[in-house]
N, C-alpha and C. Protein backbone atom coordinates (compact mmCIF):
# COMPACT_ATOMS: atom_id res chain seq x y z
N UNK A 1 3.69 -26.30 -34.28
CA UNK A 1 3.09 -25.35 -33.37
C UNK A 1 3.78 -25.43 -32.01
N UNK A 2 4.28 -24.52 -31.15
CA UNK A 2 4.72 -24.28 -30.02
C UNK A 2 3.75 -24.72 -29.09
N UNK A 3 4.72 -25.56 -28.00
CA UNK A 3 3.69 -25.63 -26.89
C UNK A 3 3.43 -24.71 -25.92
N UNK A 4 2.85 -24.57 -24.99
CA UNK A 4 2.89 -23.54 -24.06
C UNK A 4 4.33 -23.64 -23.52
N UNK A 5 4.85 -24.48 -22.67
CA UNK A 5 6.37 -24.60 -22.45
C UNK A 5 7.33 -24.21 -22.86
N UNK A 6 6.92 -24.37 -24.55
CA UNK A 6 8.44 -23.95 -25.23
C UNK A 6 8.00 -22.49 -25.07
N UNK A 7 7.23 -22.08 -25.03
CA UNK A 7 6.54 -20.63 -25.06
C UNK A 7 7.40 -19.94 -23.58
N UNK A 8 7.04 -20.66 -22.62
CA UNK A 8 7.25 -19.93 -21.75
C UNK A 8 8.94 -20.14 -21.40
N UNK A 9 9.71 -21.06 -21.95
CA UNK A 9 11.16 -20.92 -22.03
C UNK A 9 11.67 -20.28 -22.68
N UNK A 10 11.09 -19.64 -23.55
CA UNK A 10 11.73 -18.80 -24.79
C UNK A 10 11.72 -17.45 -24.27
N UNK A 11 9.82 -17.15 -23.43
CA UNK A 11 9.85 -15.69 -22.52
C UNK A 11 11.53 -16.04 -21.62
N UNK A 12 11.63 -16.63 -20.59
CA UNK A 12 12.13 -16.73 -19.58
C UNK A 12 13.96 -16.33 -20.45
N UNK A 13 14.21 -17.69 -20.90
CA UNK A 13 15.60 -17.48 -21.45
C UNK A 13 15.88 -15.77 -22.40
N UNK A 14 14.91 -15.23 -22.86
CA UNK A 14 15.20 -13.72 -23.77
C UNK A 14 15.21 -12.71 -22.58
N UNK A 15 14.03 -12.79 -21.31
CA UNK A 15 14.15 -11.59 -20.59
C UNK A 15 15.21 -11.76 -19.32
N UNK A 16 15.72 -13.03 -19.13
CA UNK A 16 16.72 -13.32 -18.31
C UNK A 16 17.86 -12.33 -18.17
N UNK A 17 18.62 -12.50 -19.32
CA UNK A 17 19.92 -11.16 -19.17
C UNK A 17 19.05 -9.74 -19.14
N UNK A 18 18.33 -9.69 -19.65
CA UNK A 18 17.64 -8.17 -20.04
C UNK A 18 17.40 -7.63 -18.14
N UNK A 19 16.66 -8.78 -17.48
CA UNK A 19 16.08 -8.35 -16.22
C UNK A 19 17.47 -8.23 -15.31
N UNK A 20 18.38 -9.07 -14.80
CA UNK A 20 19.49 -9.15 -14.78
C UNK A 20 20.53 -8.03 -14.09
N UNK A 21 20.77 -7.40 -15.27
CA UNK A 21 21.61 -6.06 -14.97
C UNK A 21 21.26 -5.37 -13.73
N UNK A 22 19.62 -4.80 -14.43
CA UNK A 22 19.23 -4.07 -13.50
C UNK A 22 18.80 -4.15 -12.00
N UNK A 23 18.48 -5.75 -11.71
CA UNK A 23 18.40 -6.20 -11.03
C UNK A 23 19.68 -6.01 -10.15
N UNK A 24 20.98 -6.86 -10.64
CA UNK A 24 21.76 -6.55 -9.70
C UNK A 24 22.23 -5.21 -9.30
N UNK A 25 22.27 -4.27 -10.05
CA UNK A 25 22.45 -3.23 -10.17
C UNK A 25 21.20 -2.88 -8.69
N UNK A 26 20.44 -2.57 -8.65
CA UNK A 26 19.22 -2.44 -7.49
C UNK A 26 19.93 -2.89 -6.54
N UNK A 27 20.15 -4.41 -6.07
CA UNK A 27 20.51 -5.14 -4.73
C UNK A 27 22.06 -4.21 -4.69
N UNK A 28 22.95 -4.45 -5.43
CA UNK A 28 24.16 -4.22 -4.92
C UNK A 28 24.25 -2.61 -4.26
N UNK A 29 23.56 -1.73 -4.78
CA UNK A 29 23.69 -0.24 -4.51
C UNK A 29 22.65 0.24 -3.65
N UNK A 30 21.52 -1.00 -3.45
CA UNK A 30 21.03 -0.60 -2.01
C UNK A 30 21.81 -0.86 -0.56
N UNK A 31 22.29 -2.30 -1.23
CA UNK A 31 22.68 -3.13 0.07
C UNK A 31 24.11 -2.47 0.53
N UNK A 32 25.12 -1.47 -0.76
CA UNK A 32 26.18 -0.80 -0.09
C UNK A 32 25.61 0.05 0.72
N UNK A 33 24.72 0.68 -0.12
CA UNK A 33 24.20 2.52 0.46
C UNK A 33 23.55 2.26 1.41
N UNK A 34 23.16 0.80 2.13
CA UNK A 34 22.66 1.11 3.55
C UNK A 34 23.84 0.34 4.99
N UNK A 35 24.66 -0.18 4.21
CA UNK A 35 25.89 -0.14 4.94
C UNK A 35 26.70 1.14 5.13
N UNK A 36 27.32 2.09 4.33
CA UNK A 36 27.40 3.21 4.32
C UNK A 36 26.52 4.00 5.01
N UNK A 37 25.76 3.49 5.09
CA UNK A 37 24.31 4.75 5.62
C UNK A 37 25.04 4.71 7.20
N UNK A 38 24.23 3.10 7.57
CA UNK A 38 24.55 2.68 9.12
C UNK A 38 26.06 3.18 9.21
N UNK A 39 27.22 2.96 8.29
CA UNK A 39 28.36 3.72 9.09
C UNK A 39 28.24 5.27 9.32
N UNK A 40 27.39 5.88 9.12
CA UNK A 40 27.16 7.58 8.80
C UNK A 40 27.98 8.22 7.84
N UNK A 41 28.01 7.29 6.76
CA UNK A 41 28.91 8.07 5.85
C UNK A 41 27.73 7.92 4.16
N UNK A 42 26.78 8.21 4.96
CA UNK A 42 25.57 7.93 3.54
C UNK A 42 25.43 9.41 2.67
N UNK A 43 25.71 10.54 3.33
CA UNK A 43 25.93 11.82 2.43
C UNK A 43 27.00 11.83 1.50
N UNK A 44 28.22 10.99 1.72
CA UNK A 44 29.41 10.74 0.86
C UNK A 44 28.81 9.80 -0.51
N UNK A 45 27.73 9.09 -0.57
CA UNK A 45 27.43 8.47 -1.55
C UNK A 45 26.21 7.95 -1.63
N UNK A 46 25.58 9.15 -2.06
CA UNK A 46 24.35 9.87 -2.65
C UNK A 46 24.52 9.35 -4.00
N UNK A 47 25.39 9.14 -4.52
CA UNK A 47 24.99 8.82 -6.56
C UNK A 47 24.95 7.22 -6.33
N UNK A 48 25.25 6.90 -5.47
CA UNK A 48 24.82 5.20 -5.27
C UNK A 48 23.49 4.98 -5.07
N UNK A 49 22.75 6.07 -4.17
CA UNK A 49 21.26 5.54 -3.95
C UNK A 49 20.73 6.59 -5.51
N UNK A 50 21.16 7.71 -5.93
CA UNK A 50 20.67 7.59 -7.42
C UNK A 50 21.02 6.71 -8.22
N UNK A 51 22.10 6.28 -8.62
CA UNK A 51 21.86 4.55 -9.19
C UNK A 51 20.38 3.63 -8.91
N UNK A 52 20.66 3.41 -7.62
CA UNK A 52 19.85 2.63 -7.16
C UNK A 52 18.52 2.71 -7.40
N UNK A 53 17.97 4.24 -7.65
CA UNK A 53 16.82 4.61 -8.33
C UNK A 53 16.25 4.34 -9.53
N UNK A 54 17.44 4.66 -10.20
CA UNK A 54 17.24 4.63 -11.46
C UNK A 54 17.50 5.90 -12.53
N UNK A 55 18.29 6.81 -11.42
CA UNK A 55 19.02 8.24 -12.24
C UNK A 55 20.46 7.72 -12.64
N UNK A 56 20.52 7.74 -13.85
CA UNK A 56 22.07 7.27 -14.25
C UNK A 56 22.42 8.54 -15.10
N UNK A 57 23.27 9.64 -14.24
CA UNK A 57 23.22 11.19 -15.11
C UNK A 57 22.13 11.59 -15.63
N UNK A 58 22.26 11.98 -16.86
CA UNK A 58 21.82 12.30 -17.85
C UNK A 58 20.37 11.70 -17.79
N UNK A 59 20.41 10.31 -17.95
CA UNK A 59 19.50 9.55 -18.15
C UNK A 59 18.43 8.79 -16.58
N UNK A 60 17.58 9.50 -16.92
CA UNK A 60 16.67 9.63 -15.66
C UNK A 60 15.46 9.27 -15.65
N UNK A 61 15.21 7.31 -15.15
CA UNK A 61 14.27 6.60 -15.08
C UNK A 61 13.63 6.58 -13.60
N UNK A 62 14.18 7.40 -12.86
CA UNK A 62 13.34 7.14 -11.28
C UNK A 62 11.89 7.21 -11.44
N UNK A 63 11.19 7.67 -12.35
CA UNK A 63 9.39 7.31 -12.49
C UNK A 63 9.47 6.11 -12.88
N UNK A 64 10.24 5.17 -13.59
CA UNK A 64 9.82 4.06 -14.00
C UNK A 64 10.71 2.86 -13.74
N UNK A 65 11.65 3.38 -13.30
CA UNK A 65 12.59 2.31 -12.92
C UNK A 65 12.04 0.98 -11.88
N UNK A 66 11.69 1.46 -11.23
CA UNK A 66 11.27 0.37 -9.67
C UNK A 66 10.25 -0.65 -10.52
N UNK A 67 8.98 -0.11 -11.44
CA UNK A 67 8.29 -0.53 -12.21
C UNK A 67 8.49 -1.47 -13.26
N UNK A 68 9.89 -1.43 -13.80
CA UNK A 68 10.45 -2.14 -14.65
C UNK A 68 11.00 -2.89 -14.14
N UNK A 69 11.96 -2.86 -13.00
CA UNK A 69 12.19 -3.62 -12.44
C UNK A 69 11.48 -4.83 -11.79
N UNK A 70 10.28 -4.51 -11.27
CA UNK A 70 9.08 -5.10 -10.27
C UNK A 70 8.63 -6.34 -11.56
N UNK A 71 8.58 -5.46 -12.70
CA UNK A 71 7.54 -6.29 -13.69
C UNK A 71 8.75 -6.92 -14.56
N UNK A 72 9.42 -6.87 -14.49
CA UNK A 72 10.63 -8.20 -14.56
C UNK A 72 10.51 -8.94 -13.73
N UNK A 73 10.81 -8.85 -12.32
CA UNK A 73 11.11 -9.66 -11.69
C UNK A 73 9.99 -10.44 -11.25
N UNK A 74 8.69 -9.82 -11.74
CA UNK A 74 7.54 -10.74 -11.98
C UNK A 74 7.39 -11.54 -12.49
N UNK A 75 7.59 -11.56 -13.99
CA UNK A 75 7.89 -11.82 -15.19
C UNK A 75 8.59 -13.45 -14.69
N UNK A 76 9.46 -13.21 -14.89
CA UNK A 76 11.06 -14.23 -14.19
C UNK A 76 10.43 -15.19 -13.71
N UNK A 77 9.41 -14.98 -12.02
CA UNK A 77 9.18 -15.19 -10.90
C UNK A 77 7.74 -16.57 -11.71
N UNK A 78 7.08 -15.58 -12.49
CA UNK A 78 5.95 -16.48 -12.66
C UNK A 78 6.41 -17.48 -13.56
N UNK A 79 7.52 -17.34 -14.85
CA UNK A 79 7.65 -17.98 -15.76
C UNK A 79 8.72 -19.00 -15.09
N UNK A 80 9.33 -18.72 -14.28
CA UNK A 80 10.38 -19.75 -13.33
C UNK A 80 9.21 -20.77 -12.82
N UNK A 81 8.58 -20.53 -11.77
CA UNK A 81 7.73 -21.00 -11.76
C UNK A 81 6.89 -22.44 -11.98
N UNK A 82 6.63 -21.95 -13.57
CA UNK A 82 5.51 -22.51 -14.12
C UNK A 82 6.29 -23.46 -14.72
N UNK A 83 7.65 -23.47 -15.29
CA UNK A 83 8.16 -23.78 -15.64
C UNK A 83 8.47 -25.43 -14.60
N UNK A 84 8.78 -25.11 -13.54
CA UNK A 84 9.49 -25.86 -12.51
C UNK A 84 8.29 -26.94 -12.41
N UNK A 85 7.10 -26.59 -11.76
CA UNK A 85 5.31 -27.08 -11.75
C UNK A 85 5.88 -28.16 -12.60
N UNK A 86 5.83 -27.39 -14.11
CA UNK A 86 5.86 -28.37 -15.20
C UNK A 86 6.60 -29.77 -15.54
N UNK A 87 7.78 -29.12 -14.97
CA UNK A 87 8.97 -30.15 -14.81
C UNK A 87 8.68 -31.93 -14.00
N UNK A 88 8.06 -30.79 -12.48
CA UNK A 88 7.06 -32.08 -11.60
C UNK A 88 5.99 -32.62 -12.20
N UNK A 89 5.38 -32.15 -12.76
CA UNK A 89 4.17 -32.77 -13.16
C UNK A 89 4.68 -34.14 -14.12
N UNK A 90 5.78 -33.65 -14.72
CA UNK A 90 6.36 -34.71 -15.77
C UNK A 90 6.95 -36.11 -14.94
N UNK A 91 7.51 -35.68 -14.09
CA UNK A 91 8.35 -36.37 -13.42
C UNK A 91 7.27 -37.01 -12.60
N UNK A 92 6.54 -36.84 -12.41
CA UNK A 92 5.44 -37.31 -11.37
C UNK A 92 4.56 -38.48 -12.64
N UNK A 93 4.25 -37.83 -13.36
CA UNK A 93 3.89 -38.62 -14.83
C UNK A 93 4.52 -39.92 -15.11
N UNK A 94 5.93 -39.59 -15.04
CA UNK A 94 7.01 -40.22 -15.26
C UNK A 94 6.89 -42.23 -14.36
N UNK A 95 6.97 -41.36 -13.50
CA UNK A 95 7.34 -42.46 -12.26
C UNK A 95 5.97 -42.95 -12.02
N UNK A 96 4.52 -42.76 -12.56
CA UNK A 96 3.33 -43.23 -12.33
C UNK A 96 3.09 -44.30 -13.36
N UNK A 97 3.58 -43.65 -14.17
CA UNK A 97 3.55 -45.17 -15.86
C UNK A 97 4.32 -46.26 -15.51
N UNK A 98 4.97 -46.42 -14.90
CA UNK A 98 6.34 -47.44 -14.24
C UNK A 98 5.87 -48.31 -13.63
């Protein structure tokens, strides 16, 4: 039977690359498009802040993108986390039996 731990390393390690992409994908094409912006050249690259949305052509997640994103990086955030807690608690365990 799985423990909770292995449980929650198995979430963490599968949605890791999955969250990832999009993630960087978000930081890198905000953080150009508001450098660009501040130089006044932010009308020249308009498909960067649609990237950044979540319009990729054709394919058009701006209702849900930020959402998927958010609840990944939730995801990640809590299972990182709990994970780490866990680690101390051991280690704290550890060095108390001694």
């Amino acid at each position: 039977m799985k423990t909770n731990q292995t449980r929650l390393r198995q979430v963490h390690k599968v949605l890791a690359p999955i969250v990832l992409l999009p993630l960087l994908l978000t930081l890198i094409t905000g953080s150009i498009y508001q450098i660009v912006d501040l130089g006044g050249k932010g009308d020249a690259y308009d498909w960067l802040l649609d990237w950044h949305k979540g319009h990729f052509g054709s394919l058009n997640l701006e209702t849900i993108y930020p959402f998927l994103n958010s609840l990944g990086l939730l995801i990640m955030v809590i299972t990182g986390i709990s994970m780490w807690l866990q680690l101390r608690r051991r280690a704290r365990n550890r060095s108390g039996e001694v």
